[in-house]
C-alpha atoms as a PDB file:
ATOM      1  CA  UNK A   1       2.894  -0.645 -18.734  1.00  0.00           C
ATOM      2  CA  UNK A   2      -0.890  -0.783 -19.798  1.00  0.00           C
ATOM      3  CA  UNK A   3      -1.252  -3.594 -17.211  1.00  0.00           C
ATOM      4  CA  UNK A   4       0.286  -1.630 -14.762  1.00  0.00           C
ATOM      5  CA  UNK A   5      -2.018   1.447 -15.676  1.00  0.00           C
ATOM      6  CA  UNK A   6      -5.210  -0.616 -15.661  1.00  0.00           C
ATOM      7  CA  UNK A   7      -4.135  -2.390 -12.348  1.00  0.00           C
ATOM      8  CA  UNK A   8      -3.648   1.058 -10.624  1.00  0.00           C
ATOM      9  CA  UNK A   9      -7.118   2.672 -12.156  1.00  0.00           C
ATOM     10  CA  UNK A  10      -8.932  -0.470 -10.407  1.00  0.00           C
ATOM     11  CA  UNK A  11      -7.562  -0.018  -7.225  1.00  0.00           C
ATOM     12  CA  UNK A  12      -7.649   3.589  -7.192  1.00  0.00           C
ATOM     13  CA  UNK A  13     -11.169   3.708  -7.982  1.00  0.00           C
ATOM     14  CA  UNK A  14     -12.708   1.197  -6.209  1.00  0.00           C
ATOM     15  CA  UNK A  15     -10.913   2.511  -2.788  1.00  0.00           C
ATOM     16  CA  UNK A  16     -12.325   5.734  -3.151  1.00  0.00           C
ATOM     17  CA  UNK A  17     -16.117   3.489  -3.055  1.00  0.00           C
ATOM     18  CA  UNK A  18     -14.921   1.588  -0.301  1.00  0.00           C
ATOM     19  CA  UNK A  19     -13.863   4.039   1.771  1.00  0.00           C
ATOM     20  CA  UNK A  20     -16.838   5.989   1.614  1.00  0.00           C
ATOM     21  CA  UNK A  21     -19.519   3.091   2.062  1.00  0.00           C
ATOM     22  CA  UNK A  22     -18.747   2.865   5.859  1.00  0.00           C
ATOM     23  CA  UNK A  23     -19.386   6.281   6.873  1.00  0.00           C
ATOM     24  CA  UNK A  24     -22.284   6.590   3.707  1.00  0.00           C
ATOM     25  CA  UNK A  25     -24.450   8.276   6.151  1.00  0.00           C
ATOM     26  CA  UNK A  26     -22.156  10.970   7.159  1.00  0.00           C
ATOM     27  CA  UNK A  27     -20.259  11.564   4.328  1.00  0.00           C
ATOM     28  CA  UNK A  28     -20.670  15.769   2.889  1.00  0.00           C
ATOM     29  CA  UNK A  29     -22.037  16.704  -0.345  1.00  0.00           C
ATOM     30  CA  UNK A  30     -18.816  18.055  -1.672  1.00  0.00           C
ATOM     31  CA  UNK A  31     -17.558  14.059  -1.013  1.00  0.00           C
ATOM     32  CA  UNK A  32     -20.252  12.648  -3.109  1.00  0.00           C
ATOM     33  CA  UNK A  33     -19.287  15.211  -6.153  1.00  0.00           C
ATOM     34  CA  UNK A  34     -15.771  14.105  -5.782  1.00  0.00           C
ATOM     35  CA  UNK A  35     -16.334  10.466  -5.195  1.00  0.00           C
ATOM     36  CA  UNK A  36     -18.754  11.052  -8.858  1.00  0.00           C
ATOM     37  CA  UNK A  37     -15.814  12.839 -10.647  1.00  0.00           C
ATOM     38  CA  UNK A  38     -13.171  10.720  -9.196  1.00  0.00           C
ATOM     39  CA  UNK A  39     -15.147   7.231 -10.689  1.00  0.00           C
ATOM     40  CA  UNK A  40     -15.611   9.264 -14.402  1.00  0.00           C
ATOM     41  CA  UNK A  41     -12.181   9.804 -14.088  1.00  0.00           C
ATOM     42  CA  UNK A  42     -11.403   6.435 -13.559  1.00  0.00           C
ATOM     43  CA  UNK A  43     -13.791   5.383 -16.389  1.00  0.00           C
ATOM     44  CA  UNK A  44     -12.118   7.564 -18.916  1.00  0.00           C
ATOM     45  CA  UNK A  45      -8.445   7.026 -17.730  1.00  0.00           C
ATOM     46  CA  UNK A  46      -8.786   2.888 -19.113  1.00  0.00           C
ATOM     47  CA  UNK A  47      -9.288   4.915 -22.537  1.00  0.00           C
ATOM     48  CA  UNK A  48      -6.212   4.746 -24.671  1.00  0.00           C
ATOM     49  CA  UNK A  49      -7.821   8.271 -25.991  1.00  0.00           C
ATOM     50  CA  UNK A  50      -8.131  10.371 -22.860  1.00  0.00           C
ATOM     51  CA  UNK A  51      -5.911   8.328 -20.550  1.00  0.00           C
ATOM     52  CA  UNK A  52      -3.611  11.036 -20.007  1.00  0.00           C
ATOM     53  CA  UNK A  53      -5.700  14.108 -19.236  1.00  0.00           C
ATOM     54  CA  UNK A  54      -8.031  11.665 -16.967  1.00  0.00           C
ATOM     55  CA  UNK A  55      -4.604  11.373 -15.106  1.00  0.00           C
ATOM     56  CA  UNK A  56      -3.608  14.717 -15.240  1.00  0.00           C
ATOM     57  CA  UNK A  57      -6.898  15.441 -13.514  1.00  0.00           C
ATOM     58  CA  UNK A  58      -7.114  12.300 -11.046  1.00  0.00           C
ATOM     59  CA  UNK A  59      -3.377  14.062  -9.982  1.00  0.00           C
ATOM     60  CA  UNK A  60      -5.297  17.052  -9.346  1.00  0.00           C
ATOM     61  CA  UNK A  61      -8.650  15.511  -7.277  1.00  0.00           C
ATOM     62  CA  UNK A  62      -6.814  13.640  -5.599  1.00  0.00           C
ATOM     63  CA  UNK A  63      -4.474  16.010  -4.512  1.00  0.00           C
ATOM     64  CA  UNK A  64      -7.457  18.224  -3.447  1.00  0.00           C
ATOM     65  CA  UNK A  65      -8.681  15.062  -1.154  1.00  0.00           C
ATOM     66  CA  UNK A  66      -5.503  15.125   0.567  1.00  0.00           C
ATOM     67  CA  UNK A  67      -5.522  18.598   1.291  1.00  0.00           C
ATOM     68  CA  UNK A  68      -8.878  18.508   2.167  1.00  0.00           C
ATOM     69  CA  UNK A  69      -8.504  15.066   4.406  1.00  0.00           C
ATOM     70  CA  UNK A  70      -4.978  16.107   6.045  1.00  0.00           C
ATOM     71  CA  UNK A  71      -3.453  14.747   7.971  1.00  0.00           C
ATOM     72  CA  UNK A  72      -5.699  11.647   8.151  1.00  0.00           C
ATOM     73  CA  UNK A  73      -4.762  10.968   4.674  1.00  0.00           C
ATOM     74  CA  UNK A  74      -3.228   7.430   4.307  1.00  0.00           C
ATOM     75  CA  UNK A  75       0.377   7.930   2.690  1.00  0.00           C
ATOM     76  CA  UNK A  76       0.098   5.809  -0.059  1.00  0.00           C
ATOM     77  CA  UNK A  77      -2.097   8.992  -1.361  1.00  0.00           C
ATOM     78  CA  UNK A  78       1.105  10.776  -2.161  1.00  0.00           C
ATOM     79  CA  UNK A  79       2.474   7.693  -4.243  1.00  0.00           C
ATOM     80  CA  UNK A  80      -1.082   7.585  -5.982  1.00  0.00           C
ATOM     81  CA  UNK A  81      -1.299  11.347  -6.915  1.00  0.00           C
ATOM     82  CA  UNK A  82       2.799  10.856  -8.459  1.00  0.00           C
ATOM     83  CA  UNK A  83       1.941   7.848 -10.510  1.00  0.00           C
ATOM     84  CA  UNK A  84      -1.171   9.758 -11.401  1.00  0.00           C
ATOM     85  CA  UNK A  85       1.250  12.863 -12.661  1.00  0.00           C
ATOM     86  CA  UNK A  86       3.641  10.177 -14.429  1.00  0.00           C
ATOM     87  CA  UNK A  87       0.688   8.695 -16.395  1.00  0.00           C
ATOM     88  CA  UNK A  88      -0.232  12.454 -17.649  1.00  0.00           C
ATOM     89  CA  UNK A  89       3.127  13.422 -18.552  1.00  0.00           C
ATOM     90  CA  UNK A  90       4.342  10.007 -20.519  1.00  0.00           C
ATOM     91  CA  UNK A  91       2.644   8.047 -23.157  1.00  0.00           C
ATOM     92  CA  UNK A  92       3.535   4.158 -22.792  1.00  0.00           C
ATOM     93  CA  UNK A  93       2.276   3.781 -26.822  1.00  0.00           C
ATOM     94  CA  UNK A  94       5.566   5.777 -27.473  1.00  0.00           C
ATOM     95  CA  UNK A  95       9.105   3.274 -26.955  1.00  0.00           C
ATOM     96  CA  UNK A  96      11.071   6.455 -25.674  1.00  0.00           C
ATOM     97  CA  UNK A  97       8.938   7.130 -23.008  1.00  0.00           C
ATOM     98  CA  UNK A  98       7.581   4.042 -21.970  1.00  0.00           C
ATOM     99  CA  UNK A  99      10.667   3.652 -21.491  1.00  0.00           C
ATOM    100  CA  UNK A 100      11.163   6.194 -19.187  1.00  0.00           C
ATOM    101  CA  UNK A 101       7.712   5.575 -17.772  1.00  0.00           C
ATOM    102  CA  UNK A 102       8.907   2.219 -16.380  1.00  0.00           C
ATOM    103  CA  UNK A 103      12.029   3.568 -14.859  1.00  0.00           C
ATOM    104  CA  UNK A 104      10.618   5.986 -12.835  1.00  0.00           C
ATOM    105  CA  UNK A 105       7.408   3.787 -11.449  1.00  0.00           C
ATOM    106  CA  UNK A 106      10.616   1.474 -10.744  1.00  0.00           C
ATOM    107  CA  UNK A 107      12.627   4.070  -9.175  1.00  0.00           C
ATOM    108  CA  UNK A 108       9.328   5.099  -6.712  1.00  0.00           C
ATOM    109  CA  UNK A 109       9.114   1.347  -5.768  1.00  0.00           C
ATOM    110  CA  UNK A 110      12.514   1.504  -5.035  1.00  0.00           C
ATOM    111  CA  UNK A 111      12.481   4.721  -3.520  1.00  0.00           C
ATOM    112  CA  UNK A 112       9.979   3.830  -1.169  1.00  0.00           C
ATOM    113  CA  UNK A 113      10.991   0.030   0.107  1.00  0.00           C
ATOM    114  CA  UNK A 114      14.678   1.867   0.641  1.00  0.00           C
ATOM    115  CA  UNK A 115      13.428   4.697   2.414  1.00  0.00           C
ATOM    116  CA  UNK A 116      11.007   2.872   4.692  1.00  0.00           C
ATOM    117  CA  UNK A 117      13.740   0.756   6.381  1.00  0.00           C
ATOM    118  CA  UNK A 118      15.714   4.214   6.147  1.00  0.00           C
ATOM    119  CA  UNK A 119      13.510   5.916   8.643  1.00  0.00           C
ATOM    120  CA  UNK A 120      12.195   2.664  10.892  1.00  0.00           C
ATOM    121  CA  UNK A 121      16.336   2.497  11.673  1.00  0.00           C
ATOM    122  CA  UNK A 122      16.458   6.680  12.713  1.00  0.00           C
ATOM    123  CA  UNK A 123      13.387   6.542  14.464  1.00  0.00           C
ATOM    124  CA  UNK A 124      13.812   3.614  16.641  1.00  0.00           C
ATOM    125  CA  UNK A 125      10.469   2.227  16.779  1.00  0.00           C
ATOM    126  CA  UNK A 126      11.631  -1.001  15.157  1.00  0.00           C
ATOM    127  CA  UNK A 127      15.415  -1.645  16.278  1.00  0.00           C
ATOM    128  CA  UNK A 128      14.034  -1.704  19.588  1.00  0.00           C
ATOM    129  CA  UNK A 129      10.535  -3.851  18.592  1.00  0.00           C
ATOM    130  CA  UNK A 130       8.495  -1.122  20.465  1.00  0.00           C
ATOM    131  CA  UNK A 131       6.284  -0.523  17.094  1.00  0.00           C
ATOM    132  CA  UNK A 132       5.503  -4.450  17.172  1.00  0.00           C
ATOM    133  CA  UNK A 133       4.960  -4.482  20.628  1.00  0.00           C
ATOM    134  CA  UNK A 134       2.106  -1.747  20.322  1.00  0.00           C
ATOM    135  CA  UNK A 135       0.624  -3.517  17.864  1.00  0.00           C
ATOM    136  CA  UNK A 136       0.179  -6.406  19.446  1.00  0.00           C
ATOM    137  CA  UNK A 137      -2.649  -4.423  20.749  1.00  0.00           C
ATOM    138  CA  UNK A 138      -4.225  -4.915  17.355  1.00  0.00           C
ATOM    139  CA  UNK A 139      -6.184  -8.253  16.792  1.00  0.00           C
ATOM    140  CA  UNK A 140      -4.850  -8.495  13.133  1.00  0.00           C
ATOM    141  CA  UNK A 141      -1.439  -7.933  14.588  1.00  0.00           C
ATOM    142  CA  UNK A 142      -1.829 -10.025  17.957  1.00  0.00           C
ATOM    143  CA  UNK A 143      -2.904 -12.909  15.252  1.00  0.00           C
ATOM    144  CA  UNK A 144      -0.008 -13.493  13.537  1.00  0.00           C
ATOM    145  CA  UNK A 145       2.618 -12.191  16.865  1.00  0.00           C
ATOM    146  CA  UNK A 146       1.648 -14.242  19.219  1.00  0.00           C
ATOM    147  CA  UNK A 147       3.787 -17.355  18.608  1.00  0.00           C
ATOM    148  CA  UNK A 148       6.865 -15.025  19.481  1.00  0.00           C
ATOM    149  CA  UNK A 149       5.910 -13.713  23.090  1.00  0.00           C
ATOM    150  CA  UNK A 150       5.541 -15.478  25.934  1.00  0.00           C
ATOM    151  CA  UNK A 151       1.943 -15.288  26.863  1.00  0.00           C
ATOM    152  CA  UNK A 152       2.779 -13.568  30.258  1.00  0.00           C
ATOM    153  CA  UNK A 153       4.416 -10.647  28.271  1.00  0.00           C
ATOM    154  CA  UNK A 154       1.444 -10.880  25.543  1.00  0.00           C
ATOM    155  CA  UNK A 155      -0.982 -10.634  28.032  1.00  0.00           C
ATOM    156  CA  UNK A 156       1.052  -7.137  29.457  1.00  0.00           C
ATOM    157  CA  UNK A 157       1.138  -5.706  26.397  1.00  0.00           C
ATOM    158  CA  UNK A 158      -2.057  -6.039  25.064  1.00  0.00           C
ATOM    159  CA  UNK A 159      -3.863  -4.523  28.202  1.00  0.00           C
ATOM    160  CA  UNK A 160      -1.505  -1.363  27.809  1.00  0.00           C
ATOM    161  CA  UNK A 161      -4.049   1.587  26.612  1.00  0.00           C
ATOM    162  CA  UNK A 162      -2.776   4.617  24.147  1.00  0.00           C
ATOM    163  CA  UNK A 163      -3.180   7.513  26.866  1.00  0.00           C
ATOM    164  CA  UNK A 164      -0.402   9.541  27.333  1.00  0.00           C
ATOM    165  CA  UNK A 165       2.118   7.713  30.265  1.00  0.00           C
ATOM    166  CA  UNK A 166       0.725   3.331  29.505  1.00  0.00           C
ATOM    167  CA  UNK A 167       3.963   1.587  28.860  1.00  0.00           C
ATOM    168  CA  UNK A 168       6.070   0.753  28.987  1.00  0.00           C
ATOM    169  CA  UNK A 169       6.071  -1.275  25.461  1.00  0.00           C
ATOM    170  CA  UNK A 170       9.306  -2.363  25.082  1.00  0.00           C
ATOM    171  CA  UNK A 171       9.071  -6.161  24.656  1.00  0.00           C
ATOM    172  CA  UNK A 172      11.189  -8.728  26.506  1.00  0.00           C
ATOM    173  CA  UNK A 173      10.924 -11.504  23.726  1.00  0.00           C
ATOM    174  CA  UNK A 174      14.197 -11.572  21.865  1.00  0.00           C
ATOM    175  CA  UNK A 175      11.949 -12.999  18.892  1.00  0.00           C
ATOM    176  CA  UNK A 176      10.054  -9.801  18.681  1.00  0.00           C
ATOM    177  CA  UNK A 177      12.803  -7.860  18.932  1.00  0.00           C
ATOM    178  CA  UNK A 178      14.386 -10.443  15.771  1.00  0.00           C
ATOM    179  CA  UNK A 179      11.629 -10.019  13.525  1.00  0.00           C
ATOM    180  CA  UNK A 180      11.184  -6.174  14.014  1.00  0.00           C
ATOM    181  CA  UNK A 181      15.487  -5.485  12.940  1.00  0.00           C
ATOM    182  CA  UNK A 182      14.490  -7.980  10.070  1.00  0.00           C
ATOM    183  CA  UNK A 183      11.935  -5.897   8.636  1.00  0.00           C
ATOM    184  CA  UNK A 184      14.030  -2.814   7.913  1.00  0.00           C
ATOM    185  CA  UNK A 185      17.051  -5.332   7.158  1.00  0.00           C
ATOM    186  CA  UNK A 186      15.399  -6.603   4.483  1.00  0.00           C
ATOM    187  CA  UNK A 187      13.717  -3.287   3.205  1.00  0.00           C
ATOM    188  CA  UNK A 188      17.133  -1.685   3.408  1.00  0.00           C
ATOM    189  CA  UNK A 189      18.707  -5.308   1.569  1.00  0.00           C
ATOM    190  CA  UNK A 190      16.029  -5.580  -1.206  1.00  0.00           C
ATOM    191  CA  UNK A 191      16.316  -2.422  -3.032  1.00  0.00           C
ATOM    192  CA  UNK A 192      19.597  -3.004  -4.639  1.00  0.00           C
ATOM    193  CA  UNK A 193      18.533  -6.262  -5.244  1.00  0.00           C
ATOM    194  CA  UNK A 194      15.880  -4.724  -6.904  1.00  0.00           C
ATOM    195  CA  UNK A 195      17.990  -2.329  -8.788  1.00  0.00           C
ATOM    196  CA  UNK A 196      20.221  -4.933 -10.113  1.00  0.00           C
ATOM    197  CA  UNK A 197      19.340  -7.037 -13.709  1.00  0.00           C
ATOM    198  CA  UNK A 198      21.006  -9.993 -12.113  1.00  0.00           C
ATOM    199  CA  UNK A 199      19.008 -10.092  -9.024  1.00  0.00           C
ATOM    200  CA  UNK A 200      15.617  -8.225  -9.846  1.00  0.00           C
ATOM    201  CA  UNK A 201      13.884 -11.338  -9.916  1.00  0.00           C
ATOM    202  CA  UNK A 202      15.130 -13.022  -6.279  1.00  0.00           C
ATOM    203  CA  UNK A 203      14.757  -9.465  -5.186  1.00  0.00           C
ATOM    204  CA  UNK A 204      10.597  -8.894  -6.950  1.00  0.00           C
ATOM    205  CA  UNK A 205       9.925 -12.039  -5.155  1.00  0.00           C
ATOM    206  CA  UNK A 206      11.451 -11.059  -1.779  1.00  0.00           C
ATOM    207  CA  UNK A 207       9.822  -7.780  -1.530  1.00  0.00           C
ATOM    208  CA  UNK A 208       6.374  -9.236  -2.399  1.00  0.00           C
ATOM    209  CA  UNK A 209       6.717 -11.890  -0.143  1.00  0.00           C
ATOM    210  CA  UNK A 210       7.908  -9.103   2.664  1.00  0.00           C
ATOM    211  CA  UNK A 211       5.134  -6.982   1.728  1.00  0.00           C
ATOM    212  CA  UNK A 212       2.343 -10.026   1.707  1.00  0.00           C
ATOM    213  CA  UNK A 213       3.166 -10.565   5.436  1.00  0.00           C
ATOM    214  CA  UNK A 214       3.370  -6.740   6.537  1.00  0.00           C
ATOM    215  CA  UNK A 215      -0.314  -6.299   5.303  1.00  0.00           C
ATOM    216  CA  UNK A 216      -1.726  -9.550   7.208  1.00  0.00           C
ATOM    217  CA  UNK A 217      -1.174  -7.060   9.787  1.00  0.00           C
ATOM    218  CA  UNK A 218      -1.220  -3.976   9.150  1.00  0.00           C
ATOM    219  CA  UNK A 219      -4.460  -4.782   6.451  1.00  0.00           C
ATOM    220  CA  UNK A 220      -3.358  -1.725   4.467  1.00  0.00           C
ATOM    221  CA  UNK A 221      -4.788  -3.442   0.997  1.00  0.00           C
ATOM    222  CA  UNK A 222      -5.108  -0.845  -1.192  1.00  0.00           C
ATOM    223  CA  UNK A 223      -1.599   0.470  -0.145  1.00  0.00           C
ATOM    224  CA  UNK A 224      -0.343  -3.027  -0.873  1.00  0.00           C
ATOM    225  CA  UNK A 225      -1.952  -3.480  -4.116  1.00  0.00           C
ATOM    226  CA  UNK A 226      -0.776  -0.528  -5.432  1.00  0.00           C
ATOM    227  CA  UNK A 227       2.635  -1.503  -3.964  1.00  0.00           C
ATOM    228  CA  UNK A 228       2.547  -4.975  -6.088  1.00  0.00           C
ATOM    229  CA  UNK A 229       1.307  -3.598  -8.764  1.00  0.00           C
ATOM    230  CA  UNK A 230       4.618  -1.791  -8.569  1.00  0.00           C
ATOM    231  CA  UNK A 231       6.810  -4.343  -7.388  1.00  0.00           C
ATOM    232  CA  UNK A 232       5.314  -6.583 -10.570  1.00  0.00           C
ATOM    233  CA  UNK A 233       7.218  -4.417 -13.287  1.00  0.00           C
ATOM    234  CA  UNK A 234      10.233  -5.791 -12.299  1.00  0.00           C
ATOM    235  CA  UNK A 235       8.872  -9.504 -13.041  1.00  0.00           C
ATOM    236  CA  UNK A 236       8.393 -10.672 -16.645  1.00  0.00           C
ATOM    237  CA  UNK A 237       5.767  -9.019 -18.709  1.00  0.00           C
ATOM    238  CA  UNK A 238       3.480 -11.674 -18.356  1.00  0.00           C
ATOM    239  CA  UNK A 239       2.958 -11.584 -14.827  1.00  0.00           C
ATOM    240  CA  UNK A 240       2.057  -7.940 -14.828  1.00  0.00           C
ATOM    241  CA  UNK A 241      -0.490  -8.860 -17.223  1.00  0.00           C
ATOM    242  CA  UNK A 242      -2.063 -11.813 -15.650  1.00  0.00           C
ATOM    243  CA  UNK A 243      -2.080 -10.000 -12.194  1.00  0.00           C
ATOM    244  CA  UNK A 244      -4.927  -7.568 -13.852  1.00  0.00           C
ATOM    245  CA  UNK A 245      -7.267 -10.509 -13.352  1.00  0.00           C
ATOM    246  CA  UNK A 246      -6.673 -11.426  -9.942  1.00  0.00           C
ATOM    247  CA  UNK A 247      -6.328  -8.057  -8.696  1.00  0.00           C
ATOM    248  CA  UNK A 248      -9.912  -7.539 -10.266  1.00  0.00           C
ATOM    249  CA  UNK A 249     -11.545 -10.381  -8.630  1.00  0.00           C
ATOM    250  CA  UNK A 250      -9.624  -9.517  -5.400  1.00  0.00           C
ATOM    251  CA  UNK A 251     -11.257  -6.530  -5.392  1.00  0.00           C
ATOM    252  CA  UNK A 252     -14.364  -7.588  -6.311  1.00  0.00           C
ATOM    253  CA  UNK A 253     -13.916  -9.535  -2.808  1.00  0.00           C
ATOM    254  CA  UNK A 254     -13.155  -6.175  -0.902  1.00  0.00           C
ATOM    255  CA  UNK A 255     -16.751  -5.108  -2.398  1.00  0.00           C
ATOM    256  CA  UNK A 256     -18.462  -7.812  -1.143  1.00  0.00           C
ATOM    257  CA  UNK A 257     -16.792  -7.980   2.457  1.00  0.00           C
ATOM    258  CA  UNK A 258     -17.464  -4.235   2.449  1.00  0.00           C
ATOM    259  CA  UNK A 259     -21.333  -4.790   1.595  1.00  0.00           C
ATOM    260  CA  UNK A 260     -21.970  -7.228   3.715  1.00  0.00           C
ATOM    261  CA  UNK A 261     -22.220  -9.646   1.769  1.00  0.00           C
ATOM    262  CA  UNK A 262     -19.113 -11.852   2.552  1.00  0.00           C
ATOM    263  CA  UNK A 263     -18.101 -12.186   5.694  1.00  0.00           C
ATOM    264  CA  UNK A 264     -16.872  -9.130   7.706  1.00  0.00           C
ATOM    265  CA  UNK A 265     -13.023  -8.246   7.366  1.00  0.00           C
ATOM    266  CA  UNK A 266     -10.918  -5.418   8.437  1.00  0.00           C
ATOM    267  CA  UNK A 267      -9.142  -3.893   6.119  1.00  0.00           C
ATOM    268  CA  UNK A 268      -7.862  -0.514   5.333  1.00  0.00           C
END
């Protein structure tokens, strides 16, 4: 559980740096006071002494930047500010409720993989591939997609604009179509798998695997590294722990790519 707390304060922090070192130029006042208190925070939340009130009040500011921010707030924010609120309220140096601790940053993993599929089956978007066909759009997206459309349909779809009346998107490929029902098959599939002792394992490895090839898309990184970072407590101990080091450097990457100093990414 300390793993997972120090892998969540890196992420956490350094986001709210590399969000802001785009738009540097424009950003308001009141953003460079919270982007200050937010890092302090940070700083004293890898303190076994004031861990938990530097959670209880990273719940709070960052619950004030979503508020503040709405509703271009990426969602993972809500699944930051409650595993902000869970590290205030439990102590992982006491069995009981580290204990407990684990089961409920389980249960939000869970939660959230299950619920995902939930809603890309009611809404549609997926079972038809009309979400995947928009995004193919997107270079990131059109990068990995484009072995499963024909190029004559590739070409259609990625000239379609966003204003109100382009279409239509719905994709002829039958692969497309495939791999979109797959997604939120498998999200739907790997949360029991999850949930079960016998099968945590298979299922850990699944859902990272599912997740890994989402974000060469979508590019969402910080969502997905807080996502693993979940996804890792149901692995042994061990590999929670040894993930804090590559999640550093990784990070450490983002910085560079984000200062110019590596070569430019997109990422999110």
């Amino acid at each position: 559980m300390r793993a997972f707390q120090v892998i969540f304060i890196l992420v956490l922090g350094i986001e709210y740096w590399l969000r802001a070192v785009p738009r540097w130029d424009q950003l308001s006042e009141a953003y460079f006071w919270h982007l200050g208190i937010a890092s302090m925070l940070c700083i004293a939340a890898l303190s076994v002494r004031l861990r938990r009130p530097a959670f209880a009040a990273l719940a709070l500011a960052h619950t004030v930047l979503v508020a503040r921010e709405f509703p271009a707030t990426g969602n993972h924010a809500y699944l930051e500010i409650v595993l902000c609120a869970l590290g205030a309220v439990l102590d992982p140096t006491i069995p009981a409720e580290r204990t407990l601790y684990l089961r409920a940053a389980r249960a939000l993993v869970l939660i959230v993989f299950f619920w995902s599929g939930v809603q890309k089956l009611v809404n549609g978007y997926w079972t038809n591939g009309l979400y995947l066909a928009f995004a193919l759009r997107t270079p990131s997206y059109r990068a990995i997609l484009w072995p499963l459309v024909p190029a004559v349909e590739l070409d259609r779809l990625a000239r379609l604009g966003i204003e109100v009346g382009s279409g239509p998107y719905t994709p002829a490929a039958p692969t497309l179509v495939a791999v979109s029902n797959a997604t939120w098959m498998f999200e739907i599939a790997l949360a029991p798998l999850l949930a079960w002792r016998r099968t945590r394992v298979v299922g850990a490895l699944g859902a990272i695997a599912l997740v890994a090839a989402i974000e060469v898309g979508a590019r969402e990184v910080f969502f997905g590294l807080v996502f693993l970072d979940g996804l890792l407590l149901f692995l042994p101990p061990a590999v929670q722990r040894g993930a804090v080091v590559g999640v550093a450097l990784m990070l450490a990457m983002l910085a560079l790519v984000r200062l110019g100093v590596l070569p430019e990414a997109t990422f999110y």
